[in-house]
Every structure is written in C-alpha cells, then in structure tokens.
N, C-alpha and C. Protein backbone atom coordinates (compact mmCIF):
# COMPACT_ATOMS: atom_id res chain seq x y z
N UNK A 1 0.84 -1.18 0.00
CA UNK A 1 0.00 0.00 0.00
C UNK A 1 0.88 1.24 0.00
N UNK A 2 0.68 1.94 -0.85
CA UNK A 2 1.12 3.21 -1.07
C UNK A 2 1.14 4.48 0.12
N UNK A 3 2.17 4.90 0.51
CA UNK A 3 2.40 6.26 1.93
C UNK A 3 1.49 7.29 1.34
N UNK A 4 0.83 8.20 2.16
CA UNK A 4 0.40 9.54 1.65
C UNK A 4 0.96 9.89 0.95
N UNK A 5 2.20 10.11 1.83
CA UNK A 5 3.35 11.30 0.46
C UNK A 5 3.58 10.51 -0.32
N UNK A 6 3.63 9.10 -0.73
CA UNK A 6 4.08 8.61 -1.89
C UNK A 6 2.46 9.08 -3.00
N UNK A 7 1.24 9.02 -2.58
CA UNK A 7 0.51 8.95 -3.89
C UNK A 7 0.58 10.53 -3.59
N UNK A 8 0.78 11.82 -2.80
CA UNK A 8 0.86 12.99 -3.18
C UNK A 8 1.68 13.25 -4.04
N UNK A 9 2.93 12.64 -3.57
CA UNK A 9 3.94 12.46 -4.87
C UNK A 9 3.56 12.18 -6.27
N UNK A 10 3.19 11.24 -6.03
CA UNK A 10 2.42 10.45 -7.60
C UNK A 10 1.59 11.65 -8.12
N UNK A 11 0.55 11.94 -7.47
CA UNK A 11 -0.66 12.67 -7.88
C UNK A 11 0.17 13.78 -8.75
N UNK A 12 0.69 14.56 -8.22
CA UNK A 12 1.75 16.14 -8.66
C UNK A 12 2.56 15.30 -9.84
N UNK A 13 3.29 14.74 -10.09
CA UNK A 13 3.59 13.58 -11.35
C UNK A 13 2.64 13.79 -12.46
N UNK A 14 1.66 13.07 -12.17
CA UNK A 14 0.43 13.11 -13.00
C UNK A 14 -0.41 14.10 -13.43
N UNK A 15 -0.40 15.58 -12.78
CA UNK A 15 -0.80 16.66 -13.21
C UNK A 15 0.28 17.55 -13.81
N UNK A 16 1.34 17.40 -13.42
CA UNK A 16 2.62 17.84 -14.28
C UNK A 16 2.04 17.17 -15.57
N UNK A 17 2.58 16.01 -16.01
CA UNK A 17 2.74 15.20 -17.57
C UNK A 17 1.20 15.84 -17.83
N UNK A 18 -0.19 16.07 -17.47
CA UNK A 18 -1.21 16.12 -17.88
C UNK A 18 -1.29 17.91 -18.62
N UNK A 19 -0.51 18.38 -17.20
CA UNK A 19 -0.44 19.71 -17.65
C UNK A 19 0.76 19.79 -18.82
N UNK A 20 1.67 19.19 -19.39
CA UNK A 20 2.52 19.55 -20.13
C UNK A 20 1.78 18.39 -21.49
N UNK A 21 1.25 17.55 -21.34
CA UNK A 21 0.46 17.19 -22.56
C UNK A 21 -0.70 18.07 -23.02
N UNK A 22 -1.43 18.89 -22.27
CA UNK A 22 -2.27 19.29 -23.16
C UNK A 22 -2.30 20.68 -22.15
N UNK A 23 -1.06 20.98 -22.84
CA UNK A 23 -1.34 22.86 -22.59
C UNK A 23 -2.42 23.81 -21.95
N UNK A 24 -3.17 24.31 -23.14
CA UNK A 24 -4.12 25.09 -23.98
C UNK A 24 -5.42 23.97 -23.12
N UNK A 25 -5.41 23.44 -22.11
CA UNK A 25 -6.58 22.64 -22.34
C UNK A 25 -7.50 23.68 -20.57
N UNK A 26 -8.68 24.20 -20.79
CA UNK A 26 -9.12 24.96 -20.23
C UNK A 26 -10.38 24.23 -19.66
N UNK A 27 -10.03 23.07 -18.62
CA UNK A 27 -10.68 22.52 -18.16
C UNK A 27 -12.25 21.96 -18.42
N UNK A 28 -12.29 22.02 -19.82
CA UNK A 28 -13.09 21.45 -20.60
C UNK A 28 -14.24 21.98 -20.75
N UNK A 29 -13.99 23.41 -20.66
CA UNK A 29 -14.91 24.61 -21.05
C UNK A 29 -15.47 25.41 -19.95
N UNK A 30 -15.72 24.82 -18.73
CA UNK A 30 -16.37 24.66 -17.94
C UNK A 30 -15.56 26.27 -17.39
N UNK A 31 -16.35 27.21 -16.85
CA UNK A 31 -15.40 28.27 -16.44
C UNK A 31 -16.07 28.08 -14.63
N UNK A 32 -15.03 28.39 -13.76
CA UNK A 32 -14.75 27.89 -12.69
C UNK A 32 -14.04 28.35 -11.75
N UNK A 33 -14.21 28.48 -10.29
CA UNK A 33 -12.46 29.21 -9.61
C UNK A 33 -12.32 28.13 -8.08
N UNK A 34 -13.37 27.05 -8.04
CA UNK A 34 -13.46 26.13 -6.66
C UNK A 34 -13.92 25.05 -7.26
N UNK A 35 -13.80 24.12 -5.87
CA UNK A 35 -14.16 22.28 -6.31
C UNK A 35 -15.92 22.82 -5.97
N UNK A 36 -16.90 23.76 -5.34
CA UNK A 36 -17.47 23.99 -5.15
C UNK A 36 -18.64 24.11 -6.60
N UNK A 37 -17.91 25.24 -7.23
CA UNK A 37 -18.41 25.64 -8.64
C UNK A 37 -18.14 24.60 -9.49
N UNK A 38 -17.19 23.90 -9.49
CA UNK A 38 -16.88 22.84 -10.37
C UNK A 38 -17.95 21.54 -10.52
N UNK A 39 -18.36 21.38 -9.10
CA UNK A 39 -19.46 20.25 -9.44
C UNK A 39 -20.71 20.88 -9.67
N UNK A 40 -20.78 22.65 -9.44
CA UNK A 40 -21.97 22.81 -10.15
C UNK A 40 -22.18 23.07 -11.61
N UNK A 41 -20.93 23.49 -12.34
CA UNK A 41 -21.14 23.92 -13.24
C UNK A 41 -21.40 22.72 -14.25
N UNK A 42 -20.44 21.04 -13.63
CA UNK A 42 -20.67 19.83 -14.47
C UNK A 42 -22.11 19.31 -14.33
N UNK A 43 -22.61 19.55 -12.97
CA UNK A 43 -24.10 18.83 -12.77
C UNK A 43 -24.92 19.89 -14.02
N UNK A 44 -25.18 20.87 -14.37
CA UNK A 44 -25.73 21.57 -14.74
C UNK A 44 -25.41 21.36 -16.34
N UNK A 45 -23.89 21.14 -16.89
CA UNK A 45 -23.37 20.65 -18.27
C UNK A 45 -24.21 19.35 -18.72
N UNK A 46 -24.41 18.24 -18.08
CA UNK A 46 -25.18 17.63 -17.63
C UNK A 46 -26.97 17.65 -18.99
N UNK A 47 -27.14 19.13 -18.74
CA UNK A 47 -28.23 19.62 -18.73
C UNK A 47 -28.52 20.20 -20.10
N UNK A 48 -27.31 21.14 -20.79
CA UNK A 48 -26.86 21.86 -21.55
C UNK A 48 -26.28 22.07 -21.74
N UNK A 49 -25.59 23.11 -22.67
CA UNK A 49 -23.93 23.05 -23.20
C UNK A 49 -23.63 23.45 -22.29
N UNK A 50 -22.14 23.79 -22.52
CA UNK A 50 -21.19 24.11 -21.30
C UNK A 50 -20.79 25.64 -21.91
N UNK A 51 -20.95 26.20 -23.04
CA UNK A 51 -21.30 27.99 -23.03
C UNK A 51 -22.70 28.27 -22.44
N UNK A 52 -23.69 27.75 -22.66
CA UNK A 52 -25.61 27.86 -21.68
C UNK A 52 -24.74 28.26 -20.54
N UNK A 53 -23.57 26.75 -19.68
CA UNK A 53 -23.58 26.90 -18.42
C UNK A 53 -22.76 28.11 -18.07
N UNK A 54 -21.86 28.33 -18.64
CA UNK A 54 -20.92 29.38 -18.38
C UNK A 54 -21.56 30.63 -18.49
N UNK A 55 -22.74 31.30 -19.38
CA UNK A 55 -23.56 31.97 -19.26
C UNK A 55 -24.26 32.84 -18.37
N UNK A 56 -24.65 31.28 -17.30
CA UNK A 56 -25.81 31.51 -16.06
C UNK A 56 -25.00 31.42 -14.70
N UNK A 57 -23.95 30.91 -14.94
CA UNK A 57 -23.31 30.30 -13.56
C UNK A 57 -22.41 31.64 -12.64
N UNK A 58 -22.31 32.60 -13.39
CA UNK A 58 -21.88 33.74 -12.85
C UNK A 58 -22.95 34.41 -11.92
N UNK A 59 -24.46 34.51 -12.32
CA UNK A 59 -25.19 35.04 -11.45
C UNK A 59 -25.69 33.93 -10.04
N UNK A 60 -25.37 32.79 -10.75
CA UNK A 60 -25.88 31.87 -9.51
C UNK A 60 -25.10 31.56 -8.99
N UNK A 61 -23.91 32.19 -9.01
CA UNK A 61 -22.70 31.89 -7.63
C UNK A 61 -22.34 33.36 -7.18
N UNK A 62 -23.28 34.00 -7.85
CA UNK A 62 -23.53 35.46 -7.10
C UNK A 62 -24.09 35.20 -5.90
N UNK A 63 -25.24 34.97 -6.20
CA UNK A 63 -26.65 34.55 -5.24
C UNK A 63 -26.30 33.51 -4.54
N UNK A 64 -25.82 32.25 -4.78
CA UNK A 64 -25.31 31.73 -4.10
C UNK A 64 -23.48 30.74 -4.35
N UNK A 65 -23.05 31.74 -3.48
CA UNK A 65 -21.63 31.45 -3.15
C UNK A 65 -21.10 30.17 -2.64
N UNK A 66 -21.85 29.48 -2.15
CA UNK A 66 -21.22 28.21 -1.75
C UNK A 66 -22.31 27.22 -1.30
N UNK A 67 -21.61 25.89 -0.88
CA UNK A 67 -23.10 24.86 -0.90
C UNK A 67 -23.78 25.22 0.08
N UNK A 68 -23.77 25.37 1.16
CA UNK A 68 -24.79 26.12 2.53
C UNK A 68 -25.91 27.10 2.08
N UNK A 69 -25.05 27.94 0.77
CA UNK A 69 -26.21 29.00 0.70
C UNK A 69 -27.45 28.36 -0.51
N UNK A 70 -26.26 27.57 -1.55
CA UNK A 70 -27.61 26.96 -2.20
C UNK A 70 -28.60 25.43 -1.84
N UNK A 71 -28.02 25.17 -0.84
CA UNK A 71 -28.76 24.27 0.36
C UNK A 71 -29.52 24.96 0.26
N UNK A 72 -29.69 26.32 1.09
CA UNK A 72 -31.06 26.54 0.94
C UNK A 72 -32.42 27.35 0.83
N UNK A 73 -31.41 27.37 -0.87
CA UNK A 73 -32.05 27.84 -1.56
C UNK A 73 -33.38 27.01 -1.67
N UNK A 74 -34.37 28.28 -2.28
CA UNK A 74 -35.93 27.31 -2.83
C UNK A 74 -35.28 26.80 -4.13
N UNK A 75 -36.15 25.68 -4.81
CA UNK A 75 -35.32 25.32 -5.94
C UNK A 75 -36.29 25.94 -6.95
N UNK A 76 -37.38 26.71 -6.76
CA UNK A 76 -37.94 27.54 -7.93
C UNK A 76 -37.20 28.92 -8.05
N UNK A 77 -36.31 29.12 -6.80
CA UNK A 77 -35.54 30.47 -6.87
C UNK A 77 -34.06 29.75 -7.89
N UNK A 78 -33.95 28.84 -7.96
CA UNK A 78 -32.71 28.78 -8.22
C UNK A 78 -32.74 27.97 -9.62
C-alpha cells in the first residue's frame, strides 16, 4: 500500500505530464475558480452546453456562493 506522500507524490507527477500534454486545455470549457463551482457547473453541463452553463453560472454563484447557501435555496428560486 502506497504512503500519503508517496501517492501525493504520484498525484503532482500526473498533473505535471497532464499539464505539459495538453497545454491550452481549459478545463473542458467549464469556467470555474473552486471544487465547489466545479461540481456545479458539471451537474448543470449535464443539462446543456457548457457555453448555456458558463452563461448563467456567474449570477448563480452570485446569489449563491457556496453549498450552505444553495442548500437553501428554494429550488424555484434557483
């Protein structure tokens, strides 16, 4: 079984070679700045393109900033 620091090690490895294989690659459209926004903007890609999502996702991480606030949210507000 693999040490922490050995698969942290590994992990940083693997985003190096990923990051030096594909440059230019902008996380697959998806525009983003947390692991927060990230699973909303894919649940929602999901749904529609991923320019639709990039679109809307600026005002709804206005309104709501993080999962607590869109917890609870109404879901006809949101």
């Amino acid at each position: 079984m693999e040490s922490k620091r050995a698969r942290a090690t590994r992990a940083v490895r693997i985003a190096a070679t990923l990051a030096e294989w594909y440059p230019d690659d902008n996380h697959g459209g998806l525009a983003f700045h947390d692991p927060f926004e990230l699973l909303v903007a894919t649940i929602l890609s999901a749904q529609c393109t991923d320019v639709k999502v990039n679109d809307v996702v600026p005002a709804l991480f206005k309104r709501y900033p993080d999962a607590a606030s869109l917890a609870k949210a109404r879901q006809a507000d949101v």
